[in-house]
N, C-alpha and C. Protein backbone atom coordinates (compact mmCIF):
# COMPACT_ATOMS: atom_id res chain seq x y z
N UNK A 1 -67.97 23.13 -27.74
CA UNK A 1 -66.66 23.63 -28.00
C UNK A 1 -65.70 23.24 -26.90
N UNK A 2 -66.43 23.20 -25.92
CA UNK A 2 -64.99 22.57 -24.68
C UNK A 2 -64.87 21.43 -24.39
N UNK A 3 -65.60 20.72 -25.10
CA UNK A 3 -65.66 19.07 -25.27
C UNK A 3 -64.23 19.16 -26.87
N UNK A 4 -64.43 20.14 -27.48
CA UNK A 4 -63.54 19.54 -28.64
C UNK A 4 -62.27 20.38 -28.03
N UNK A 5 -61.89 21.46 -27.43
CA UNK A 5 -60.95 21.35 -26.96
C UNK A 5 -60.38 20.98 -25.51
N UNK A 6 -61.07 19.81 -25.15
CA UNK A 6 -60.46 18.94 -24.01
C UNK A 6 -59.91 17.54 -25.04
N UNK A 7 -60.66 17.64 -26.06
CA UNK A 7 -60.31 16.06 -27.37
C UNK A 7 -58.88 16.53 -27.60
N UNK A 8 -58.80 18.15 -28.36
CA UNK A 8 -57.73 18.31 -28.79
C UNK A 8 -56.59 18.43 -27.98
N UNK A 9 -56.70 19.11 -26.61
CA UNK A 9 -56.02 18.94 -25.76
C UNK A 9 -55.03 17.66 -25.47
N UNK A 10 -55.99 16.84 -25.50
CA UNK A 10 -55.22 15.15 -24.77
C UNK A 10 -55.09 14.57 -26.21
N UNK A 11 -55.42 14.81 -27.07
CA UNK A 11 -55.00 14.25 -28.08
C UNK A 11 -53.25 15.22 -28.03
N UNK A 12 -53.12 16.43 -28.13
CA UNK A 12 -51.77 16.67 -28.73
C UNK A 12 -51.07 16.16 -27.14
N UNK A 13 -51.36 16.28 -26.40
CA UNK A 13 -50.46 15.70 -24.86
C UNK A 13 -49.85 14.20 -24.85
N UNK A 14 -51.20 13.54 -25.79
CA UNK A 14 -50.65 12.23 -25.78
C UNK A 14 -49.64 12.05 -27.29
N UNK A 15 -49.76 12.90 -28.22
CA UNK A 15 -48.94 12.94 -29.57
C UNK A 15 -47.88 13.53 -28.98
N UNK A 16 -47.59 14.55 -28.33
CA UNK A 16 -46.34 14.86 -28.16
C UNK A 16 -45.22 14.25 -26.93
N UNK A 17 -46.47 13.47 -26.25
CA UNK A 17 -45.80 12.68 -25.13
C UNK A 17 -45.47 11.42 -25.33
N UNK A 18 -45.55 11.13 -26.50
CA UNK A 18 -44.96 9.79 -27.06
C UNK A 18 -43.98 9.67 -28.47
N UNK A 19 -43.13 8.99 -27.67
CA UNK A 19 -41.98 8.62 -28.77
C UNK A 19 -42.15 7.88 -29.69
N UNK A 20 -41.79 7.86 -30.57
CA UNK A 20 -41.60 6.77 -31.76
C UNK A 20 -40.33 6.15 -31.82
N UNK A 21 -40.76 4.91 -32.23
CA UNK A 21 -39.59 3.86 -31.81
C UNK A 21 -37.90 4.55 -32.72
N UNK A 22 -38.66 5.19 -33.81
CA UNK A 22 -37.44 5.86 -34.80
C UNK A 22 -36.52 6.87 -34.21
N UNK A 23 -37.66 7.43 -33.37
CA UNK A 23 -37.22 9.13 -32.23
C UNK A 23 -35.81 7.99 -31.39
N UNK A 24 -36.63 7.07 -30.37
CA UNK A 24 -35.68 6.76 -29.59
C UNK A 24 -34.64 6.14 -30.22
N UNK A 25 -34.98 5.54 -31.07
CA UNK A 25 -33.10 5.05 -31.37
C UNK A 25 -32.50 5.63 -32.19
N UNK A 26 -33.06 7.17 -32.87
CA UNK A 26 -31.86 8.43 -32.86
C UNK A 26 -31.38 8.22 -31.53
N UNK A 27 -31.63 8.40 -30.69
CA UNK A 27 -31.21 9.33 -29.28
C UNK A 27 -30.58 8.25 -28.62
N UNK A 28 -30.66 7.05 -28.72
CA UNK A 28 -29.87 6.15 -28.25
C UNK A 28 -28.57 5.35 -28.79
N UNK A 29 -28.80 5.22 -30.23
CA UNK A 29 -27.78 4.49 -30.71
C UNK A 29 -26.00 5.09 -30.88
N UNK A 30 -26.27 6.89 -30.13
CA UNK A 30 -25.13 7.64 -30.70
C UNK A 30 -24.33 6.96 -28.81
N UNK A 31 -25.26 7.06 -27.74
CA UNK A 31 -25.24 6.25 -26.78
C UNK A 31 -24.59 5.03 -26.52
N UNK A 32 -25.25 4.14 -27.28
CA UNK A 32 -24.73 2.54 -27.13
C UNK A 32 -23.81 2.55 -27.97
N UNK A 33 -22.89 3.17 -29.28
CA UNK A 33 -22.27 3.44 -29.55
C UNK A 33 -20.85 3.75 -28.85
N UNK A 34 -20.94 4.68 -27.66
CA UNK A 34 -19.99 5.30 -27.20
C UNK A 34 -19.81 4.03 -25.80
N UNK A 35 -20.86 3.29 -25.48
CA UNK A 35 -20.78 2.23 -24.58
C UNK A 35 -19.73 1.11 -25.06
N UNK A 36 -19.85 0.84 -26.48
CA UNK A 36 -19.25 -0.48 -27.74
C UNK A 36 -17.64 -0.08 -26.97
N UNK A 37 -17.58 1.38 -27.62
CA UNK A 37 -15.71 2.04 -27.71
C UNK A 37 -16.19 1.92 -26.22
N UNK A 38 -16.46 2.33 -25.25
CA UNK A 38 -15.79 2.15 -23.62
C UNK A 38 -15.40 0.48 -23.64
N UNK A 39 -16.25 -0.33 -23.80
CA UNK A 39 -16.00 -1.69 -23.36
C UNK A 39 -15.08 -2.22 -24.14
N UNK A 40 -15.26 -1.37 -25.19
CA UNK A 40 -13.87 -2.39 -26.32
C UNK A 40 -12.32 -1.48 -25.39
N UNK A 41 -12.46 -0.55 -25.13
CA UNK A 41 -11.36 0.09 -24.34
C UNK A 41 -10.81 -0.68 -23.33
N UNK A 42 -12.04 -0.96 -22.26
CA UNK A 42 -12.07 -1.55 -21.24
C UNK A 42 -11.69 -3.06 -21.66
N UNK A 43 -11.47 -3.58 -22.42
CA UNK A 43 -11.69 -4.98 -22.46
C UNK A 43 -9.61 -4.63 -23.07
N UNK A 44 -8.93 -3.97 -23.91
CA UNK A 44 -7.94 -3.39 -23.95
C UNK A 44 -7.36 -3.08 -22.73
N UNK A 45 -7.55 -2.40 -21.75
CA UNK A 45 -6.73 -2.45 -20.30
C UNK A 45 -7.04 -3.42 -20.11
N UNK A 46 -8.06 -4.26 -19.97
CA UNK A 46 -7.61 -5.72 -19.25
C UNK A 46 -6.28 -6.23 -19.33
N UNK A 47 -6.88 -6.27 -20.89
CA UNK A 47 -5.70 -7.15 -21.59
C UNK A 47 -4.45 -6.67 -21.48
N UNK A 48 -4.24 -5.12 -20.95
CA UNK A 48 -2.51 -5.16 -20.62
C UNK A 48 -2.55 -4.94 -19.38
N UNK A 49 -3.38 -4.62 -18.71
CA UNK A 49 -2.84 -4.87 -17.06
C UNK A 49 -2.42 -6.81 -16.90
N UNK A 50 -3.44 -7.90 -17.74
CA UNK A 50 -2.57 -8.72 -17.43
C UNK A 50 -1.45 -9.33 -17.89
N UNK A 51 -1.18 -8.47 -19.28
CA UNK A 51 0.48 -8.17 -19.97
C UNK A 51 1.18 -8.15 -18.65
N UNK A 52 0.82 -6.94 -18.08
CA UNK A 52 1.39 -5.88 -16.82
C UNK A 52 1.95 -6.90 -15.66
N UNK A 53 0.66 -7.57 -15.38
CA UNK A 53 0.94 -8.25 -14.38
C UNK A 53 2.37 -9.53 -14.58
N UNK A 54 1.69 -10.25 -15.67
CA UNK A 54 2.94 -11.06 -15.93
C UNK A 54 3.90 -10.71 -15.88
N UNK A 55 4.32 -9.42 -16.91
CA UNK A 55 5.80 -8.93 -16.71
C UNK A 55 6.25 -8.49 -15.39
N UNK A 56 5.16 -8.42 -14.15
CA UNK A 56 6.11 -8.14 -13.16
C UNK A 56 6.42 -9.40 -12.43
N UNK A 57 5.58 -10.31 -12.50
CA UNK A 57 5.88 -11.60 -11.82
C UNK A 57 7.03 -12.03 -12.65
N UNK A 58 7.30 -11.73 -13.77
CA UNK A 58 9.20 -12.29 -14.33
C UNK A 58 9.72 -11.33 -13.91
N UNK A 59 9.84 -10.19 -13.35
CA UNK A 59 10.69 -8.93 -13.66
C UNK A 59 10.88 -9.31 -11.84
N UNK A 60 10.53 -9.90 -11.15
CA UNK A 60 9.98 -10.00 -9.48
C UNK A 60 10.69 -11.51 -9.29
N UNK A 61 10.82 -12.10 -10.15
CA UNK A 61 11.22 -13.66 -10.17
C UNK A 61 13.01 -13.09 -10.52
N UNK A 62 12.89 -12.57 -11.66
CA UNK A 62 14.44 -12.20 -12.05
C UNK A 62 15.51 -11.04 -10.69
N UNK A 63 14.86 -10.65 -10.38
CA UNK A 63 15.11 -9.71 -9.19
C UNK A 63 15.25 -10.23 -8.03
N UNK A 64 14.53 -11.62 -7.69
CA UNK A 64 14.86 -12.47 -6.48
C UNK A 64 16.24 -13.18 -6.73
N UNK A 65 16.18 -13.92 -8.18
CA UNK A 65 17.45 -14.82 -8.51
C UNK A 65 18.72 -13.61 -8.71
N UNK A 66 18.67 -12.37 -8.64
CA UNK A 66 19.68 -11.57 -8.40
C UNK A 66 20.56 -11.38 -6.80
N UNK A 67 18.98 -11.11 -6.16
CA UNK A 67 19.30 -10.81 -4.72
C UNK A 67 19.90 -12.15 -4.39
N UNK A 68 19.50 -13.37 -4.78
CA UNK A 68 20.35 -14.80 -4.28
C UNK A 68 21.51 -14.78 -3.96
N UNK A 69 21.66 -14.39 -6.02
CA UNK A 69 23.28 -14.38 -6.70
C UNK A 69 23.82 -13.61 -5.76
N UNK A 70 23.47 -11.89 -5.50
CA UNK A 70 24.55 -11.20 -4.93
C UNK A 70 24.70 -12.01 -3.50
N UNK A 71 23.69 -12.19 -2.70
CA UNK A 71 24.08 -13.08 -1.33
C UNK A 71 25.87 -13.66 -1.50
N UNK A 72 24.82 -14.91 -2.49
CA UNK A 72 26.31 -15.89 -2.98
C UNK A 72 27.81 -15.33 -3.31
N UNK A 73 27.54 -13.95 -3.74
CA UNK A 73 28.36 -13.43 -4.01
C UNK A 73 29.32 -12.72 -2.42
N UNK A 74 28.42 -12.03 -2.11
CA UNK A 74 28.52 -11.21 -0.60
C UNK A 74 29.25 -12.88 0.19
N UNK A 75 29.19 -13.69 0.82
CA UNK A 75 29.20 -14.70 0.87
C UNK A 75 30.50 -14.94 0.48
N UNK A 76 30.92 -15.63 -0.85
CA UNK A 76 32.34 -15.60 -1.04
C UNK A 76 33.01 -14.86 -1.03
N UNK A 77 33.13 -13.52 -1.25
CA UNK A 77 33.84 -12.55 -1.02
C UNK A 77 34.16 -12.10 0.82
N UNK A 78 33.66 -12.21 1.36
CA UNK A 78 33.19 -12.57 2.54
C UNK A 78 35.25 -13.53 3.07
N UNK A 79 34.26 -14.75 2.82
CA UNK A 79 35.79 -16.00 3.09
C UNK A 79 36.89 -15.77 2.08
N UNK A 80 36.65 -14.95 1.26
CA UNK A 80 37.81 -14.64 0.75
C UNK A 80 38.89 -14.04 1.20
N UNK A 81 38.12 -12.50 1.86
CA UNK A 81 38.73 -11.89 2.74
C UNK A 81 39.60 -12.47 4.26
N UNK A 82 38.63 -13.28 4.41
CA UNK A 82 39.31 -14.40 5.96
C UNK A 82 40.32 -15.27 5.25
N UNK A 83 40.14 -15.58 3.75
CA UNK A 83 41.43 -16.60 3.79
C UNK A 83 42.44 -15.45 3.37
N UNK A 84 42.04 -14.39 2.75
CA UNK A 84 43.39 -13.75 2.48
C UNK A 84 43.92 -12.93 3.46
N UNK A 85 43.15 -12.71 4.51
CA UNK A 85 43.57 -12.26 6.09
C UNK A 85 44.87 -13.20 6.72
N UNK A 86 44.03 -14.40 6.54
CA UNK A 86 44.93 -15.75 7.06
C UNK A 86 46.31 -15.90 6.43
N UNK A 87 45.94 -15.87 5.14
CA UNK A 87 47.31 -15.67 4.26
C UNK A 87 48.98 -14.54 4.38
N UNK A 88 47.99 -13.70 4.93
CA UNK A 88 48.81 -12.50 5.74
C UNK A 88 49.50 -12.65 6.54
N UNK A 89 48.85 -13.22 7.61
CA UNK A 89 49.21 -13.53 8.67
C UNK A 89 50.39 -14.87 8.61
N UNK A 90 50.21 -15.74 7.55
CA UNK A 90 51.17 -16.93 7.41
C UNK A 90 52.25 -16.26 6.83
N UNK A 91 52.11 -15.19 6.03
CA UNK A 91 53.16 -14.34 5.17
C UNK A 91 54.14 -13.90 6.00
N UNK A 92 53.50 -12.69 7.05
CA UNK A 92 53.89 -11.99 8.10
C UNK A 92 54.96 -13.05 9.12
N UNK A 93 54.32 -14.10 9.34
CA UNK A 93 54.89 -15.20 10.18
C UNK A 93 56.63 -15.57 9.48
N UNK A 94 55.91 -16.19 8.20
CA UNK A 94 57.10 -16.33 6.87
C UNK A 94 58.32 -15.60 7.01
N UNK A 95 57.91 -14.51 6.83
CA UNK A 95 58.50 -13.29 6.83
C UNK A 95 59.58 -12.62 8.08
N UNK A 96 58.73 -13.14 9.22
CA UNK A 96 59.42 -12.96 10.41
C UNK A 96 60.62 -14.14 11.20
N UNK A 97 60.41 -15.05 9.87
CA UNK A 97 60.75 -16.08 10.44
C UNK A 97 62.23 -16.59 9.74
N UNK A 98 61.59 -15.73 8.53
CA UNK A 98 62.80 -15.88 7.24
C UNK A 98 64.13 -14.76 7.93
N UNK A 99 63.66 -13.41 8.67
CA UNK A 99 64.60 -12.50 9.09
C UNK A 99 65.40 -12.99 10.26
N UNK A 100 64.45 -13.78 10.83
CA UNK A 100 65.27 -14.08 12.10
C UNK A 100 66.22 -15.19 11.41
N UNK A 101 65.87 -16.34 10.58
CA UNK A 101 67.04 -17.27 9.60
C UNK A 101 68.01 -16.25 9.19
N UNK A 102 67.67 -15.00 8.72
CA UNK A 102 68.71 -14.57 7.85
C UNK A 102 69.88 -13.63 8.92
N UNK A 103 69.36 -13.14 10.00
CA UNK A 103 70.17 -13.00 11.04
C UNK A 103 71.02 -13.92 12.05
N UNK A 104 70.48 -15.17 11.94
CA UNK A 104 71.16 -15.71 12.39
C UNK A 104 72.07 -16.55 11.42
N UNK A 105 72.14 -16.71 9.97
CA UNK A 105 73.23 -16.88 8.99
C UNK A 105 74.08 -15.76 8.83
N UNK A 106 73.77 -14.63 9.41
CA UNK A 106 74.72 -13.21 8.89
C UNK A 106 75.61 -13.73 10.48
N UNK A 107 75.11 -13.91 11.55
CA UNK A 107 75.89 -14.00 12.36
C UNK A 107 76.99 -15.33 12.13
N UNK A 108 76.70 -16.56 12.16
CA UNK A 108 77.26 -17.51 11.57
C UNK A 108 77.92 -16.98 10.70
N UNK A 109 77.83 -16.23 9.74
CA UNK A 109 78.93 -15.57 8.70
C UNK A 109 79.75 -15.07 9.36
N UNK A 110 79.79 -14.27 9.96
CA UNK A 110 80.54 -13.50 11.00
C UNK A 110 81.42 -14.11 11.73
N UNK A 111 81.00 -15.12 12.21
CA UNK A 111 81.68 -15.47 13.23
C UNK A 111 82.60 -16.32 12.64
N UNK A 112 82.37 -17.03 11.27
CA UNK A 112 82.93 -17.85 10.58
C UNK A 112 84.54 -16.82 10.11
N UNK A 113 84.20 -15.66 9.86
CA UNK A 113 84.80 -15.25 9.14
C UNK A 113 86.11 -14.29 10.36
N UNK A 114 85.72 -14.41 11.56
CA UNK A 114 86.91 -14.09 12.60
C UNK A 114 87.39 -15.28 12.31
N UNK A 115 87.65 -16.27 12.91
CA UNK A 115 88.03 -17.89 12.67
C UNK A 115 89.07 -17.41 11.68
């Protein structure tokens, strides 16, 4: 009798300690399943981080040819100011130069007009 239950013993140890190929791929395929959707996910961010990336290398390219422009801009506005400074100053000159003409024709009037 303890010969048949040491048989039955390792007989159910080894029946219940072994899988069947059917057991494991219940228990796996709900698994590799959820692996498919991660990598198909994963393979989806790739693909827009390097959307991502591109659009910043134009968005980074367009943003340099701005900072140029405004330079160019900063820049002429810049000598604009110095020529219209300069302009002032020729005005001012003009101006000072035209009063002193026109004072000295009011005097010439004047004097014309004792005579």
């Amino acid at each position: 009798m303890k010969k048949y239950l040491i048989i039955a013993g390792a007989t159910f140890i080894l029946l219940s300690g072994c899988a069947t190929k059917e057991y494991v791929k219940e228990q796996t395929d709900p698994i590799y399943q959820k692996l498919e959707k991660i990598e198909k996910q994963l393979e989806n961010m790739n693909k827009e981080i390097s959307s991502l990336r591109t659009d910043i290398k134009t968005i980074s390219s367009q943003v340099d040819s701005v900072q140029w422009t405004a330079k160019e801009a900063l820049k002429k506005s810049e000598e604009a100011v110095k020529e219209s400074q300069a302009a002032v100053i020729q005005a001012q000159d003009a101006a000072r130069k035209a009063q002193a003409a026109a004072e000295t024709s009011k005097k010439a009037f004047e004097l014309q007009q004792r005579k």
